[in-house]
Every structure is written in C-alpha cells, then in structure tokens.
Protein backbone atom coordinates (compact mmCIF):
# COMPACT_ATOMS: atom_id res chain seq x y z
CA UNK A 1 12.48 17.57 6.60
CA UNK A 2 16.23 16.62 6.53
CA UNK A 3 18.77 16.23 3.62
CA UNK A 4 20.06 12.93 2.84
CA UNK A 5 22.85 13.56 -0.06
CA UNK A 6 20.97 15.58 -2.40
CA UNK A 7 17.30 14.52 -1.40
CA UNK A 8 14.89 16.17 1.10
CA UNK A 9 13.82 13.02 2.80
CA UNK A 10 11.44 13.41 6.08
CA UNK A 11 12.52 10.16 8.42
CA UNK A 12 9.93 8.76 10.28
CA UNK A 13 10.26 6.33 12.63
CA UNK A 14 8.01 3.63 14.26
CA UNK A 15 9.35 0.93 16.58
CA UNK A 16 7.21 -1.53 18.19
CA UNK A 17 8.29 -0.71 22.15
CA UNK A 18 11.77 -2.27 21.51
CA UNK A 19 13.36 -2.97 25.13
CA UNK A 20 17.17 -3.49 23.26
CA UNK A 21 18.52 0.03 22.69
CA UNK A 22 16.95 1.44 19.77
CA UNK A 23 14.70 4.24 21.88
CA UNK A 24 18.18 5.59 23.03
CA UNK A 25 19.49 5.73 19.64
CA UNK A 26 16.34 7.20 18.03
CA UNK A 27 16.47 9.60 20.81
CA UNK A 28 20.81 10.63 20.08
CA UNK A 29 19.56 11.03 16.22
CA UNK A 30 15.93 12.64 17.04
CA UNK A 31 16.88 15.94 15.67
CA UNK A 32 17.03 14.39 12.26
CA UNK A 33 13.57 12.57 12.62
CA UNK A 34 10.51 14.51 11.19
CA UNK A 35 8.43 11.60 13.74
CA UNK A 36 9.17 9.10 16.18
CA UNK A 37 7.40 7.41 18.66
CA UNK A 38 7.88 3.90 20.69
CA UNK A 39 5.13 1.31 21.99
CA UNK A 40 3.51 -1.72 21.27
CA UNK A 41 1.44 -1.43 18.43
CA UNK A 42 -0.13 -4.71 17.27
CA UNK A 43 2.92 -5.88 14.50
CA UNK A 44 4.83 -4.27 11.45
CA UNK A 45 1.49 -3.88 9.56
CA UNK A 46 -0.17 -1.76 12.10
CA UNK A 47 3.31 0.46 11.94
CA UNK A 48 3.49 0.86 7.99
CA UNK A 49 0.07 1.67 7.93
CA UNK A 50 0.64 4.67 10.54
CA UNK A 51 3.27 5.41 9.25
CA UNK A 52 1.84 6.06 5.01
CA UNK A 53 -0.89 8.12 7.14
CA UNK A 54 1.78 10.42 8.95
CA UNK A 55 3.95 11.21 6.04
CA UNK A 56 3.21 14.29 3.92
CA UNK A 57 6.66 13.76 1.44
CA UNK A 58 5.41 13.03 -2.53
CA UNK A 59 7.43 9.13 -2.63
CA UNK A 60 6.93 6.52 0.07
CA UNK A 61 10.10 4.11 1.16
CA UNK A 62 9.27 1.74 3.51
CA UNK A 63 12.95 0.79 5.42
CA UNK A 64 11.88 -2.32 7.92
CA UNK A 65 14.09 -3.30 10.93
CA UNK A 66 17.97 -4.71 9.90
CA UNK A 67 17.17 -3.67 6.23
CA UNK A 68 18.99 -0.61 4.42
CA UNK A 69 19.13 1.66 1.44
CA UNK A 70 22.31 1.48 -0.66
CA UNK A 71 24.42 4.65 -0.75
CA UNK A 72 22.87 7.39 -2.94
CA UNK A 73 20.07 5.46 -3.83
CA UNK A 74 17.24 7.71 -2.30
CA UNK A 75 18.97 10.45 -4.89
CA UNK A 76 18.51 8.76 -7.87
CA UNK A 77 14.52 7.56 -6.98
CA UNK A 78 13.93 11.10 -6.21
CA UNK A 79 15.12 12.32 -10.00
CA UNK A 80 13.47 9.89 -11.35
CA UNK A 81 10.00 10.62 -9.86
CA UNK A 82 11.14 14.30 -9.90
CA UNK A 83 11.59 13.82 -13.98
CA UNK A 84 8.00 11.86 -14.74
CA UNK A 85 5.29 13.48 -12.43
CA UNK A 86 3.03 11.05 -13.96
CA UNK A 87 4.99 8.27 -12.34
CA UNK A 88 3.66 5.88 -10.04
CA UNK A 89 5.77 3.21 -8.92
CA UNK A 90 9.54 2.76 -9.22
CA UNK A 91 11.09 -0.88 -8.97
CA UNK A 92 14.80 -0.88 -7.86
CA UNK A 93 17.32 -3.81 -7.47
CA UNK A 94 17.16 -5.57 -4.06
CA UNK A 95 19.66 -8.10 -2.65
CA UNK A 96 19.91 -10.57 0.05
CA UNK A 97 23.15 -10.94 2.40
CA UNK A 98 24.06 -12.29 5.66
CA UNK A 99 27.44 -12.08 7.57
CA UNK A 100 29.69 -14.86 8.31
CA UNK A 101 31.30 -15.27 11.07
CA UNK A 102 33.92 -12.52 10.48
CA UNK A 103 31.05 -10.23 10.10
CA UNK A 104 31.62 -9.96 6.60
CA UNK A 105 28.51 -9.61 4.49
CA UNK A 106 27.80 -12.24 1.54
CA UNK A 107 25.35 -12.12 -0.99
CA UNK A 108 22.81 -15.09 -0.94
CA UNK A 109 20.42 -13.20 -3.93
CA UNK A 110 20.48 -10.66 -6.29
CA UNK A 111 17.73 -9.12 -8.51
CA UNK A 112 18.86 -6.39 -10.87
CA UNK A 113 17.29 -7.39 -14.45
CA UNK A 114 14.84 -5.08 -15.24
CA UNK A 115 12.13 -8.42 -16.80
CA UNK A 116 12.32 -9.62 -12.78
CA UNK A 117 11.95 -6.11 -11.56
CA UNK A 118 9.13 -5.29 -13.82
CA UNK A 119 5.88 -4.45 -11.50
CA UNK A 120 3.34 -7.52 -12.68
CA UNK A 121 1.51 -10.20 -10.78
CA UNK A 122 4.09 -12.59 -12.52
CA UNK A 123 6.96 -11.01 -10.88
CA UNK A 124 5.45 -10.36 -7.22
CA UNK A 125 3.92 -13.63 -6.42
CA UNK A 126 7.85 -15.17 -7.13
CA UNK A 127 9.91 -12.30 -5.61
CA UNK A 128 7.91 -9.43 -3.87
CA UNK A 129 10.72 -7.46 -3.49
CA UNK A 130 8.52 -4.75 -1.57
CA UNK A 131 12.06 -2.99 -0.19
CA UNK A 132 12.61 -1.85 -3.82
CA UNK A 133 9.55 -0.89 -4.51
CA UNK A 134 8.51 3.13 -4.39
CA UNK A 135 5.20 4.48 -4.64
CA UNK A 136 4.09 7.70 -4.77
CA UNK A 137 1.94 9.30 -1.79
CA UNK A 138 -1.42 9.41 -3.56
CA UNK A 139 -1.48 5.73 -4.72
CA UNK A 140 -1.57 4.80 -1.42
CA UNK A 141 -4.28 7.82 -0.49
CA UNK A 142 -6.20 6.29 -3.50
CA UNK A 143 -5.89 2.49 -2.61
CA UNK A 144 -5.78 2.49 1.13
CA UNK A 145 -2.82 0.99 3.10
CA UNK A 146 -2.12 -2.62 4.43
CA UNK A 147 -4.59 -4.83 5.00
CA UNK A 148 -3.35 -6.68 8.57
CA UNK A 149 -5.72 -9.21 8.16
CA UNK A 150 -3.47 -10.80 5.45
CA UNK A 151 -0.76 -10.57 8.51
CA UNK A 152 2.28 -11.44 6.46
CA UNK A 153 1.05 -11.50 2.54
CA UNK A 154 -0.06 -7.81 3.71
CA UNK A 155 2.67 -6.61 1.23
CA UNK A 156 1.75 -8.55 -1.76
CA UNK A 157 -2.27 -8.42 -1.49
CA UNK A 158 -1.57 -4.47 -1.14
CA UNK A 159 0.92 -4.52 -4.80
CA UNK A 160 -2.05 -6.63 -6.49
CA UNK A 161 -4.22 -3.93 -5.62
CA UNK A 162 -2.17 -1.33 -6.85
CA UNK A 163 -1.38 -3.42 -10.01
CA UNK A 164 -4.86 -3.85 -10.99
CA UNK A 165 -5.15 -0.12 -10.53
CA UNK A 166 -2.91 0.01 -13.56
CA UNK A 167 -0.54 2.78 -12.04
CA UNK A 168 2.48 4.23 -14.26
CA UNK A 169 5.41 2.30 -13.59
CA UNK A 170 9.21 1.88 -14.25
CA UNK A 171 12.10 0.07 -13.64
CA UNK A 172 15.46 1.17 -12.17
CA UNK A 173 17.63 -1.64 -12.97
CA UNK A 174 20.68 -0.58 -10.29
CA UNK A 175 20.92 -2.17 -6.38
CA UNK A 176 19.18 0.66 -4.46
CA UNK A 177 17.97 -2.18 -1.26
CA UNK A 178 19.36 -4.69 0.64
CA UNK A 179 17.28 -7.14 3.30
CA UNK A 180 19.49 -8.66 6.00
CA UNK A 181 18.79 -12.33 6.46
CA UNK A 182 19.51 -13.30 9.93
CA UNK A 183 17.93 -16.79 12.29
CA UNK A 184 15.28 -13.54 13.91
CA UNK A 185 14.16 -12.28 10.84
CA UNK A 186 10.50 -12.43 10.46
CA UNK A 187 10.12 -13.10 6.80
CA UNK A 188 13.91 -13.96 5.90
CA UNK A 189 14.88 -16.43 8.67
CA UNK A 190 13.77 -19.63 7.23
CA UNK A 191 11.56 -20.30 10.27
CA UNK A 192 9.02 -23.21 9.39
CA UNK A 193 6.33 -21.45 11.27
CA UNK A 194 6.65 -17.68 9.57
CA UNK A 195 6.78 -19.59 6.27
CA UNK A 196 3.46 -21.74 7.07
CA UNK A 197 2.01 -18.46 8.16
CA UNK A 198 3.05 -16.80 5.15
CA UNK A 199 1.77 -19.58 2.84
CA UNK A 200 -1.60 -19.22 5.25
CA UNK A 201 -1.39 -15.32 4.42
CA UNK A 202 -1.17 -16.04 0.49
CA UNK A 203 -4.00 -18.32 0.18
CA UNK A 204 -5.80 -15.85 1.02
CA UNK A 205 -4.76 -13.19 -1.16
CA UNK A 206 -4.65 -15.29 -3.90
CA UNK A 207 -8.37 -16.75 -3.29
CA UNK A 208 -10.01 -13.41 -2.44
CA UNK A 209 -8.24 -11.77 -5.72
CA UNK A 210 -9.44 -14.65 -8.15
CA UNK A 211 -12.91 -14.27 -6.43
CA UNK A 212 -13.13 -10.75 -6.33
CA UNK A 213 -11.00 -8.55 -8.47
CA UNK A 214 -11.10 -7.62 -12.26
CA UNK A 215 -7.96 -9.70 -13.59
CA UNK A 216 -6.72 -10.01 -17.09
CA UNK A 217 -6.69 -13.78 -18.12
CA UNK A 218 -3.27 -14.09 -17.76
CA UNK A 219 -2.88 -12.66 -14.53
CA UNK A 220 -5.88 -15.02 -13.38
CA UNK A 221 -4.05 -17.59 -14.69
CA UNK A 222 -0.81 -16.55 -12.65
CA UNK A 223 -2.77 -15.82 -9.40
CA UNK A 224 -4.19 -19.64 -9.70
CA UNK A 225 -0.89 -21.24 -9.98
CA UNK A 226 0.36 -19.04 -6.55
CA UNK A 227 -2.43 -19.99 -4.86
CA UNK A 228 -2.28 -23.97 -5.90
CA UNK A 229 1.40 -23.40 -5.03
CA UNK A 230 1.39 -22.18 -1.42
CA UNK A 231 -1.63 -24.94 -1.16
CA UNK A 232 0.50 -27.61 -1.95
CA UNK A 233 3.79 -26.86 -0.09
CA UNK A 234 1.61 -25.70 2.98
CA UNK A 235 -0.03 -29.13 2.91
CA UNK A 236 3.04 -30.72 2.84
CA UNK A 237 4.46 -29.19 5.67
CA UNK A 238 1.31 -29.32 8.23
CA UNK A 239 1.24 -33.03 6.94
CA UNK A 240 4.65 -33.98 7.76
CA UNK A 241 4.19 -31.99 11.69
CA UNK A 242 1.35 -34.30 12.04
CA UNK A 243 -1.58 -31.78 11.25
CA UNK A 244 -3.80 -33.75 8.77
CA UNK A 245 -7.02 -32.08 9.48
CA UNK A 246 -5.44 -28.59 8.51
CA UNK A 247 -3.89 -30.45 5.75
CA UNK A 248 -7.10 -32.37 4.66
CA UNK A 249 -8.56 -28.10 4.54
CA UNK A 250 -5.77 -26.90 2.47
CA UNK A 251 -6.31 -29.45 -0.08
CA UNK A 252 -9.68 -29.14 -0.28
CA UNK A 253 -9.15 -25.56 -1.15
CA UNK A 254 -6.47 -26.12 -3.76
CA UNK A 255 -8.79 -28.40 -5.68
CA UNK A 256 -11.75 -26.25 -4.78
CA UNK A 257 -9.97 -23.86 -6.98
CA UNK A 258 -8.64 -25.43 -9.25
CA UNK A 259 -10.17 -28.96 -10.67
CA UNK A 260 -6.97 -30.31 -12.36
CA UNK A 261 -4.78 -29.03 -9.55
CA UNK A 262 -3.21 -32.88 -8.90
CA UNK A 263 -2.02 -33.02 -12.14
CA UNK A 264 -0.31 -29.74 -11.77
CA UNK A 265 1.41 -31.08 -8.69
CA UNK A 266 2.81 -34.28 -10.58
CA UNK A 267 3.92 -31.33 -13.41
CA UNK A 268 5.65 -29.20 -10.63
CA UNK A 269 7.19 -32.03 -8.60
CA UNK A 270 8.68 -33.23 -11.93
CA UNK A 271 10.06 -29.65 -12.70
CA UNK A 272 11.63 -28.62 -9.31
CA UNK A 273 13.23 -32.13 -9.69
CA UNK A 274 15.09 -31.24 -12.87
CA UNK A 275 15.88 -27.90 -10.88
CA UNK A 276 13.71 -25.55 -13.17
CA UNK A 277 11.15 -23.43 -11.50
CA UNK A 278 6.81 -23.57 -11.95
C-alpha cells in the first residue's frame, strides 16, 4: 500500500508491452507500485479485468492510459465510502480537454450536475463517464468483471449489470477525472472506425439486455432508443463507406427491435436539426 495525500491507495499497474518508455518509468516509480507487470495481453479489457482480480483495496478506480485523477480527489471518494459502508457506487465529475498547440489544456466537456451524474441507464447510454465512476470491491466480486466480448461497450454492458443489481449509489457533484482527448485515443479520438466499432459493441449490449435482463419499463424503454440509435448512425456510416450489406443487417436489426423504429428516425433527424438531443 502507498499514501496518496491522505488515502492508502495500492497502485497497480498493467501496460500492454508498451515499446515507448513507460516500462522504464514504471520501473524509476516501482517502489510505489503494490503490482506491475508488462506484456501483451489481448486489449484494455483483458487488463481491467486482471487487474479488479489482483486488487485486495475496499474501492476500485480504474485510471486508463493519458487519463488522470484531479488533485485530492482520491481523498474525498475515500471519506465518502469511508462514511456510508453501505455504499456502492460513487459518481464524480469528469471532463474532457486537449492541448493546443502551446500545450495548454482546454476544456472541450464538462459534467458536474449531479441529474447527469446520477448512476441510471438514462445517464450511461448518453455519457458513460466510467473514469468517474467508483465501485466498491465486492460489486465487482458479486457481478463479475468485463465482458471482452462487448470489446469497446465492455464498460457500459458491465454498469447495466451493476444497475440492475440495484447497488447503493451517490453522487459527488465536484471534478474528481479528466480523459485526455488526443488523434490516438481509442475511444476519444474521433476515429470513424473505433466509433463504428463502438456502435457495433452497443448493439449488442443493448439487444442482449432488452432480451435478457429484468428491466423496469422505463429503462426498457431507454435501452430501445440506444439501441435504435447506434443502429441508425452505424447504418449511416457503413452506407456512406460503401458497405450496404452490413448496412442492409443493421437495419434489419433496428426494425427487428423495434417496429416503428423509421418513424423514430424522421422524429430524431428533425430534433438534432433544431440542435436538441433524442
């Protein structure tokens, strides 16, 4: 264990064989690290999951690569777990930066209000947010880990599952996480390819939720609009690259799903074009 301000925080640390420096700086800081090891490992997913089975501290934080933790922040999740032992989950404010060119950072998005932060199917299939989000140890001993065969939407099919376990949960409204958007990020770079895989990824969830878990009406009725969401702006961008009988599939599936899912396209088209959200 090491102390990190006022919290005992045990720092471990998986890297993915990284040939660009990082083993010699894990190595100058090793005394610090409760765990460390470097090699290829099969993606992120395979590394979180390793990683929730190797730790032994009460509160998970999951810090991915570029990504960091605001000042103090890991002090004021640990009172507030350390104040409600019956708490499960604690939502923090995230942001988004990049640097300009004078390697100065600015702020592309910020989510602080506590009725965006609030843990709900509502919330995570907009934002997931999963850098501000920490859960205790033994919801993820009770649930399992990532799933990697949702490869990107591993994140959110893992919160539905913890959501429909109805944990305790609580908002934090103060910035405690901010995710680095740079061209190589994997989910923040604005890559068409990640974001068709993504879309690929939340199909899925979304379909094997509605067909298999026990949801509330209103969070069916939220998991059906993701899902005929990601449906239609995948099949608009395999369409465009020329991939119509991937885009003939993903169609097929959105209506599969959902019978009167063309007219909620013309209702969705019309409100992104007077700039308010579905």
């Amino acid at each position: 264990m090491l102390e990190i301000q006022d919290s005992p925080v045990e720092l471990l640390v998986l890297d993915g064989g990284s040939t660009d420096g990082t083993v010699e700086i894990i190595r100058r800081y090793q005394q610090r690290i409760a765990f460390w090891r470097s090699f290829t490992d099969g993606g992120p997913e395979f590394a979180i999951s390793e990683g929730i089975e190797r730790a032994t501290g009460e509160v998970i934080c999951l810090l991915p690569a570029d990504d960091w933790l605001e000042p103090r922040a890991l002090d004021h999740v640990a009172r507030e777990f350390a104040a409600d032992p019956e708490l499960d989950v604690l939502s923090c404010g995230v942001r988004v930066v990049h640097f300009d060119r004078d390697d100065n950072p600015v702020v592309d998005a910020e989510f602080l209000d506590s009725g965006i932060l609030e843990f709900n199917i509502h919330n995570i299939v907009r934002q997931v947010l999963s850098g501000g989000r920490f859960i205790r140890r033994r919801v993820y001993r009770q649930l399992g880990g990532y799933n990697p065969d949702y490869s990107m939407s591993n994140d959110l099919e893992l919160f539905i599952r913890v959501i429909l376990a109805r944990p305790k949960t609580k908002v934090l409204s103060m910035l405690a996480y901010t995710y680095w958007r740079h061209p190589a990020s994997r989910t923040l770079g604005r890559s068409p390819d990640m974001d068709m895989e993504m879309m690929r990824g939340s199909i899925r969830v979304a379909a094997d939720h509605l067909a298999h878990s026990p949801l509330r009406p209103d969070e069916r009725r939220e998991l059906r609009g993701f899902h005929g969401r990601c449906c239609g702006r995948l099949a608009w961008m395999l369409m465009v690259r020329g991939k119509l009988a991937e885009t003939v599939s993903v169609l097929r599936q959105a209506v599969a799903e959902n019978h009167l899912w063309p007219i909620q396209v013309i209702y969705w088209s019309f409100r992104y074009a007077v700039g308010s959200k579905p």
